[in-house]
Protein backbone atom coordinates (compact mmCIF):
# COMPACT_ATOMS: atom_id res chain seq x y z
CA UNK A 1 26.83 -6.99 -6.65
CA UNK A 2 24.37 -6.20 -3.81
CA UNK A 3 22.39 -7.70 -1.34
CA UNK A 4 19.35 -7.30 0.36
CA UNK A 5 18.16 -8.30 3.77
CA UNK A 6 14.67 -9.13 2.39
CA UNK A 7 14.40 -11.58 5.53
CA UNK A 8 13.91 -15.58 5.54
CA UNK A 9 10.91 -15.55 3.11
CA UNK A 10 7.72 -16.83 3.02
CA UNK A 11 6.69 -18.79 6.66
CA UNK A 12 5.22 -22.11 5.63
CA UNK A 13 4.90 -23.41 9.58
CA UNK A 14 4.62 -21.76 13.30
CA UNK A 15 2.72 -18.75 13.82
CA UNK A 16 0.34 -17.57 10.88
CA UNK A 17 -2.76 -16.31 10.88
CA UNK A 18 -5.68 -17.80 9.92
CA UNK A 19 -8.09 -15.95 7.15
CA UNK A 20 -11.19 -17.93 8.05
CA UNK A 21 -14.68 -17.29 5.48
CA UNK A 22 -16.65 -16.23 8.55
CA UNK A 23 -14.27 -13.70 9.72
CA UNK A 24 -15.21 -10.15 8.88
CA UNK A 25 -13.24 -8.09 6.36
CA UNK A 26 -11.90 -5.49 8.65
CA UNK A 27 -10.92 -8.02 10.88
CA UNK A 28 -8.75 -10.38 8.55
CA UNK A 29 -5.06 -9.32 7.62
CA UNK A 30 -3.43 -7.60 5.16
CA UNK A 31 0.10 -6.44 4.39
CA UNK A 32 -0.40 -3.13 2.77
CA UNK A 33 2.56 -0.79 1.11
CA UNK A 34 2.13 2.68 1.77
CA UNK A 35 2.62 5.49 -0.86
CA UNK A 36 2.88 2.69 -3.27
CA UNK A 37 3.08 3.92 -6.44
CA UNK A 38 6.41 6.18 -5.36
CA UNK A 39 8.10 3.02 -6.74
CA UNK A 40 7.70 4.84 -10.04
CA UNK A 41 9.91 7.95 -8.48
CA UNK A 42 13.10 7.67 -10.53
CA UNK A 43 16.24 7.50 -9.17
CA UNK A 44 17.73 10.54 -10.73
CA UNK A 45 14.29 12.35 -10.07
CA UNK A 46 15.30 15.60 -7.37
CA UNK A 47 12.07 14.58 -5.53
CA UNK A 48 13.23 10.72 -4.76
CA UNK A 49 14.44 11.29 -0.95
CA UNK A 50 11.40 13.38 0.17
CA UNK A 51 8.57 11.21 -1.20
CA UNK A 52 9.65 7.70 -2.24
CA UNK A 53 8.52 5.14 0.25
CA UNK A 54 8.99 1.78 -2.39
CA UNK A 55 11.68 0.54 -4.88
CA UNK A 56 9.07 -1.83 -7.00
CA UNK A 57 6.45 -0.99 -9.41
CA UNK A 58 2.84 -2.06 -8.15
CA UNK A 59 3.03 -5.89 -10.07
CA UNK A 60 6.03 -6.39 -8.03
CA UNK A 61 5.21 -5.45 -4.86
CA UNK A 62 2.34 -8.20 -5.19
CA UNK A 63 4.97 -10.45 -5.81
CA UNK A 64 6.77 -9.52 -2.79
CA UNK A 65 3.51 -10.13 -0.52
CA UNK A 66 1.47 -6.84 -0.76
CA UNK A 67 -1.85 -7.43 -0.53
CA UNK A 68 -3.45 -4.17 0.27
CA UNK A 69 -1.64 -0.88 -1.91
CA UNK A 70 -2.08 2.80 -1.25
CA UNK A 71 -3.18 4.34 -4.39
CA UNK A 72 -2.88 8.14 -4.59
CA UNK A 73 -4.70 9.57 -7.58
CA UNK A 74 -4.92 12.59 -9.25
CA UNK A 75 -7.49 13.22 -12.52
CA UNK A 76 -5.08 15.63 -14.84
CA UNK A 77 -7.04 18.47 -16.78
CA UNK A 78 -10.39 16.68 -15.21
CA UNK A 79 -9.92 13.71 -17.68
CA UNK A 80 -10.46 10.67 -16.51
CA UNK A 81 -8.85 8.86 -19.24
CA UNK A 82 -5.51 10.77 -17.76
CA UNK A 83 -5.43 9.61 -13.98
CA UNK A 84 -1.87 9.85 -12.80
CA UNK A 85 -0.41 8.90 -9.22
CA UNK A 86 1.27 11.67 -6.91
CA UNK A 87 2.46 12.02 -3.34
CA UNK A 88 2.19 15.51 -2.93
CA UNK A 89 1.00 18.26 -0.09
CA UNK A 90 -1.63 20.51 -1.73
CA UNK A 91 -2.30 23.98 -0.06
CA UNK A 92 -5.02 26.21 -1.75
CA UNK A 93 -4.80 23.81 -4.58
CA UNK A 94 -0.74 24.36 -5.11
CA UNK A 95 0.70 20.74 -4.63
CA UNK A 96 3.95 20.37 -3.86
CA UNK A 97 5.03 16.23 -4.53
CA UNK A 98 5.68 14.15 -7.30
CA UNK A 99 3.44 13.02 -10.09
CA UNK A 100 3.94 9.99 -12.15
CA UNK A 101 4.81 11.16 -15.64
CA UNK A 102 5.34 8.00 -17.61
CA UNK A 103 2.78 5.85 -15.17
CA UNK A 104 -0.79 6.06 -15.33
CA UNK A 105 -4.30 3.96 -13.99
CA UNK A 106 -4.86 2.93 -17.49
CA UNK A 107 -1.28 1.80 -18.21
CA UNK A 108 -0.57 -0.10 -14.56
CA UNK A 109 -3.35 -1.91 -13.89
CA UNK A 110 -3.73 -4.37 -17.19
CA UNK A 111 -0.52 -5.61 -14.91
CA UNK A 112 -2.11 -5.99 -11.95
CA UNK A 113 -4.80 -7.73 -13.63
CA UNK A 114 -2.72 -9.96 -14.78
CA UNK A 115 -1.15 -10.78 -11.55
CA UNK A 116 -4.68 -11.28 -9.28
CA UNK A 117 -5.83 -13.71 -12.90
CA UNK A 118 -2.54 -16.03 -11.80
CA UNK A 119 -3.31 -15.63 -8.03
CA UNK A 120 -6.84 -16.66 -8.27
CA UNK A 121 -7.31 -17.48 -4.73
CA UNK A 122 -5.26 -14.04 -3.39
CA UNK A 123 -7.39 -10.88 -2.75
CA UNK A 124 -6.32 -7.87 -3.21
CA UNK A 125 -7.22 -4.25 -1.93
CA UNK A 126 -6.75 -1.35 -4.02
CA UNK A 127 -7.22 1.13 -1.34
CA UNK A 128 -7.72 5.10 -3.16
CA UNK A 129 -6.87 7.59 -1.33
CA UNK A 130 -5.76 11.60 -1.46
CA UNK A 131 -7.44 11.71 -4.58
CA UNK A 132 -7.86 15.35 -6.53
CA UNK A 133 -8.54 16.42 -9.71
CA UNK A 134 -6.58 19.42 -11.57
CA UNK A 135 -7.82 22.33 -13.79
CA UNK A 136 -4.92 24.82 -15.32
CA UNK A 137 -5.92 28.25 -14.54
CA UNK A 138 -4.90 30.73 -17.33
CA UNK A 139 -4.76 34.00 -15.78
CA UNK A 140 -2.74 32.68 -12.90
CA UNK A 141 -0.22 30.68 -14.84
CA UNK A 142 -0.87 27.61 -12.94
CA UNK A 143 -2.02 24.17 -12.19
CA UNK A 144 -4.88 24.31 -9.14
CA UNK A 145 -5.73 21.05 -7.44
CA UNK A 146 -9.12 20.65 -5.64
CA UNK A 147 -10.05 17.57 -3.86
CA UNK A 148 -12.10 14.60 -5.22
CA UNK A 149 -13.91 12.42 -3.62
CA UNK A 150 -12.10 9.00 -4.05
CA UNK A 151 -15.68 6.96 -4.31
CA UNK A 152 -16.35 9.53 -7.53
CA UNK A 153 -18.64 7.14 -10.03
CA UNK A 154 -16.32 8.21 -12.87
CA UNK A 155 -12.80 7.47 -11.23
CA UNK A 156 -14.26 3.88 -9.91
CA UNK A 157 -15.24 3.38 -13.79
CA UNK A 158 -11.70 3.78 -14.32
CA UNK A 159 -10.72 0.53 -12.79
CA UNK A 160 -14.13 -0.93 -13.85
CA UNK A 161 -12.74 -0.60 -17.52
CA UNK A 162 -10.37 -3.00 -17.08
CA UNK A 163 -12.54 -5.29 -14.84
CA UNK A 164 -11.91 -4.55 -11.67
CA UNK A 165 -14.64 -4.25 -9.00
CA UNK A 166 -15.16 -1.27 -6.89
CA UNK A 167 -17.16 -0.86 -3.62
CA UNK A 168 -18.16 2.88 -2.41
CA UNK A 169 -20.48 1.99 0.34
CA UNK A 170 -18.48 2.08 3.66
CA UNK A 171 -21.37 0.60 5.42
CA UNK A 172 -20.85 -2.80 2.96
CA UNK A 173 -17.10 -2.97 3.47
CA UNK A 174 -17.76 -2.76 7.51
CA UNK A 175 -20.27 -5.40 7.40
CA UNK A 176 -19.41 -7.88 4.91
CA UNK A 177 -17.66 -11.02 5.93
CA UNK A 178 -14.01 -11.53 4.21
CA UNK A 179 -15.64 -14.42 2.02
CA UNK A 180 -17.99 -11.43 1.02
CA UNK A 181 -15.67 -9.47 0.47
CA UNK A 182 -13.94 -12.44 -1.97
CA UNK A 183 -16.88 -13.15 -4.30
CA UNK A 184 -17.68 -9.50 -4.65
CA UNK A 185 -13.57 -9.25 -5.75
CA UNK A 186 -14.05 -11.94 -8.22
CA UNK A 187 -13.68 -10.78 -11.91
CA UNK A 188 -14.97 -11.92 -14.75
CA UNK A 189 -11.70 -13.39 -16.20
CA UNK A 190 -10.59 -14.60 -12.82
CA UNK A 191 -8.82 -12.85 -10.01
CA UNK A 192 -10.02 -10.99 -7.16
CA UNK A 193 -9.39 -6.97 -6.73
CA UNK A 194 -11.23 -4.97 -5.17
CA UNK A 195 -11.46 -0.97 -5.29
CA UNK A 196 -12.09 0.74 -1.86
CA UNK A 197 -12.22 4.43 -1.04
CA UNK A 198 -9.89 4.45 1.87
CA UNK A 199 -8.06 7.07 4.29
CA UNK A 200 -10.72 9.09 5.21
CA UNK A 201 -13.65 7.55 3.59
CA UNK A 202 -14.12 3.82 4.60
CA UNK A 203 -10.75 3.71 6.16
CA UNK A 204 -9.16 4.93 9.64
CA UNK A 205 -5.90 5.52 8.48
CA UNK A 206 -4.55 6.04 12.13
CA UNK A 207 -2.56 8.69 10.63
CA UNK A 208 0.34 10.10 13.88
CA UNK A 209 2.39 12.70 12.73
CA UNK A 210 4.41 12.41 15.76
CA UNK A 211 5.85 8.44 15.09
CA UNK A 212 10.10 9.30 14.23
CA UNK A 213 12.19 6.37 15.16
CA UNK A 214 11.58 3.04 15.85
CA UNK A 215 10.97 2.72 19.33
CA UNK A 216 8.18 5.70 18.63
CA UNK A 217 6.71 2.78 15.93
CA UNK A 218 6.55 -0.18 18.71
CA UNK A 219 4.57 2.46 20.95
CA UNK A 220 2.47 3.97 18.42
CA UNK A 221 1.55 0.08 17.19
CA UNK A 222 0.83 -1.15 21.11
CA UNK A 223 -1.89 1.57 21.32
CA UNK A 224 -3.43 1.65 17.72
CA UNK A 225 -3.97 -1.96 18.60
CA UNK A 226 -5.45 -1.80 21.95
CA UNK A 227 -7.80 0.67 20.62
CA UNK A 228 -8.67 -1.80 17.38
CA UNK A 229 -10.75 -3.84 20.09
CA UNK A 230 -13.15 -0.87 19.69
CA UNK A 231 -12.68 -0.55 16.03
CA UNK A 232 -15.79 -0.68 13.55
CA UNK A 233 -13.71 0.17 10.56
CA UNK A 234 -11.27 -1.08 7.84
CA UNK A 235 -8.24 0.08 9.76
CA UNK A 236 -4.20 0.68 8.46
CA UNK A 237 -1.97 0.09 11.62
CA UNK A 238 0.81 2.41 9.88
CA UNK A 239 4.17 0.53 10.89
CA UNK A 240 6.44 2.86 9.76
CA UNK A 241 8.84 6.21 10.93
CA UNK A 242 6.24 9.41 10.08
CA UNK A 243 8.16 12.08 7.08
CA UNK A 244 9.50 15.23 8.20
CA UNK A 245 11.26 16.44 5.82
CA UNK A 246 13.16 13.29 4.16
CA UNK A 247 11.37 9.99 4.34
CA UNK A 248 12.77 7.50 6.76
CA UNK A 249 13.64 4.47 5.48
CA UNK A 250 14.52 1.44 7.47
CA UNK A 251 14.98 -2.34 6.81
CA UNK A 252 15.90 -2.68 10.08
CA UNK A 253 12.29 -1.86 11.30
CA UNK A 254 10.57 -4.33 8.78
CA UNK A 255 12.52 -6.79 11.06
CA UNK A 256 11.61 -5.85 14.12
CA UNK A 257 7.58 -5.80 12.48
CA UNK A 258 8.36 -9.32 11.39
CA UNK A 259 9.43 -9.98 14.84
CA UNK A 260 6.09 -8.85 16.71
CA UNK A 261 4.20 -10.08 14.01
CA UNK A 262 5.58 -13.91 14.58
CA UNK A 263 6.61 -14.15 17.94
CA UNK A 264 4.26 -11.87 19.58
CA UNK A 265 0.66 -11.32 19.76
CA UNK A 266 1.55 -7.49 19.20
CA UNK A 267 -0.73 -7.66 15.92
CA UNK A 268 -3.53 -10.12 16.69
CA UNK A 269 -6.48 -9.05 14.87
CA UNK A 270 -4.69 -6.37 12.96
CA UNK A 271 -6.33 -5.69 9.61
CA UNK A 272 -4.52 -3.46 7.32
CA UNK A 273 -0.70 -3.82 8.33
CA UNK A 274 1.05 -1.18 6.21
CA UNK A 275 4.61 -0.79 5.83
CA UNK A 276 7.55 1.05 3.50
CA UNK A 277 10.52 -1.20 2.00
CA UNK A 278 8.51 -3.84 0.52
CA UNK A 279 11.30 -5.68 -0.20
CA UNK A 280 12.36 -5.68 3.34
CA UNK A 281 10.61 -8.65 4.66
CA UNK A 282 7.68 -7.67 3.13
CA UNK A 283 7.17 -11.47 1.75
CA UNK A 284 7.41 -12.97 5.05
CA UNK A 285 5.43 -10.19 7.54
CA UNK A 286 2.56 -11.31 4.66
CA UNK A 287 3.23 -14.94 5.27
CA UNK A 288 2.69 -14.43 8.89
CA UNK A 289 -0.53 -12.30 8.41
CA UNK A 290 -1.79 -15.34 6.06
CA UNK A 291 -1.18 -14.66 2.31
CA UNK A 292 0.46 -17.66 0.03
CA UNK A 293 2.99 -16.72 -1.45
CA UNK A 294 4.79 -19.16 -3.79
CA UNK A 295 8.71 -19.96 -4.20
CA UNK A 296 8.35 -18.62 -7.58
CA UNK A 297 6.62 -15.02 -6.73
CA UNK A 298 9.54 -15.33 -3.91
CA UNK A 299 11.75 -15.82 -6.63
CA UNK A 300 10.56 -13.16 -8.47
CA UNK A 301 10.72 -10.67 -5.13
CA UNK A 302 13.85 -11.24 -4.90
CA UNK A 303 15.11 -10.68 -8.40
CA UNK A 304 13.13 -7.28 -8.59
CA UNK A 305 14.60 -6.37 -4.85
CA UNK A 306 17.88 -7.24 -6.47
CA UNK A 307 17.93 -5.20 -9.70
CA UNK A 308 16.53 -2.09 -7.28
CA UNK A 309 19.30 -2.35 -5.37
CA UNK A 310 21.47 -2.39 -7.78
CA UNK A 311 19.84 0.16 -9.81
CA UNK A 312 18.64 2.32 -7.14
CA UNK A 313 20.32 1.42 -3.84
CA UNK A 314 17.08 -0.40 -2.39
CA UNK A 315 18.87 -1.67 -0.12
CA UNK A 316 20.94 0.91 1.40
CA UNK A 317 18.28 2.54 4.02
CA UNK A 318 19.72 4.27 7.18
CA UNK A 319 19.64 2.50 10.41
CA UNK A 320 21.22 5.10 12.88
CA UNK A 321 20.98 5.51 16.39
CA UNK A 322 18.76 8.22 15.33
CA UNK A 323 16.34 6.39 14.08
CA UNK A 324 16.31 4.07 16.96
């Protein structure tokens, strides 16, 4: 057996915030997962402790209250019909990371599809980010990465294949109300999703290298979100411990996020809330921010949190005094 401390679920009463039509879209709330395709990273792969910042595929984490996921692409060979997901560190174009072998765009997102068509009324934010194309150089004997720019007309046909929407201009998703922001989501067969060039395109990451423990987290949040007053951007308030070397995992800081998110006004008017361990209260920091999330997708959260503990120790994160 194992358990998880995935919190008390869903909030149905008290504090929640309110997603209201006139409100702008970088003003309303989101619960996004960072680095979330490194739910792919196998548990056996060598690479797992250094880059893996999930335990659930990208469907699931929906299930478990993700609104808002950090998609990290790379275009293999320069074919877009290949787009795989990484977390790597590229230096003159030699990445260093994983890359999805068995997961691709083309092979996740019928799923997620699927999911928004039986959520009609959810939206969610595929925010692309780090995205690079690769190009195998003969005489050197390997595989150089160059950037790409994430709003690239062929990678956003990518997800228009399979029906999903895409915005590039910036100076749209800054402007445009969060009911805007809805209908322009809406696809054909139902659903809303809704591509965004992110982290360094329409996006201020708030990216601080510096965040290691917890207490660093609660410091690094208090300023990000006195300076979102001043904010004129989509904006991630990154609540999470910063990599090193290892990545720091921590239920124990979902709580306390869960914590200032419903008994505090720490987060009022936070827009793009982004935490690792979505299984770690993940369902009920989205609750708080707004999203409806039924006992059946809890259901299903907790099942998947479940068999990735089980299968992967999910649940087993470090909570040391050094991380404190």
């Amino acid at each position: 057996t194992c358990t998880c401390d995935l919190g008390p679920g869903p909030v149905s009463t008290g504090r929640r915030a309110s997603r209201t039509a006139g409100s702008l879209l970088r003003t309303s709330p989101f619960l996004m997962t960072h680095d979330s395709a490194t739910g792919f990273v196998g548990p056996s792969d060598i690479l797992q402790k250094f880059t893996k910042t999930q335990y659930l595929g990208l469907r699931e984490q929906l299930d478990c209250g993700a609104r808002a996921l950090d998609i990290r692409v790379v275009v293999k060979e320069g074919n877009f019909n290949n787009i795989r997901f990484h977390h790597t560190t590229v230096k003159d174009g030699v990445a260093i990371g994983w890359v999805s072998l068995q997961q691709t765009l083309a092979n996740t997102l019928p799923g997620i599809v699927e999911w928004a068509r039986q959520h009609p009324e959810e939206l969610v934010l595929l925010a692309v980010s780090h995205c690079y194309k690769t190009r195998f150089l003969e005489w050197a004997g390997f595989e150089e990465w160059t950037p790409l720019d994430c709003a690239d007309d062929r990678l956003l046909l990518a997800f228009a294949e399979h029906g999903v929407p895409a915005e590039p201009s910036c100076d749209n998703l800054w402007s445009w109300s969060l009911e805007q922001a809805r209908r322009n989501a809406q696809m054909a067969g139902g659903g809303r999703l809704l591509t965004i060039p992110a982290d360094g395109m329409c996006v201020n990451g708030n990216y601080d290298s510096s965040v290691h423990s917890r207490g660093a987290v609660r410091q690094y949040v208090e300023k990000t979100m006195r300076e979102a007053a001043q904010e004129t951007r989509i904006f991630q308030v990154q609540s999470l411990m910063q990599s090193v070397l290892e990545v720091p995992l921590s239920q124990q800081l979902n709580a306390d996020v869960f914590a200032w998110a419903s008994n505090e006004s720490l987060y009022n008017g936070v827009n793009l809330l982004e935490v690792n361990l979505a299984c770690a209260y993940g369902a009920s920091i989205s609750s708080v921010l707004g999203a409806n999330i039924s006992e059946g997708d809890y259901g299903l959260c907790v099942a998947h949190c479940k068999r990735a503990c089980e299968k992967e120790g999910a649940c087993k994160q470090l909570d040391d005094d050094v991380y404190v």
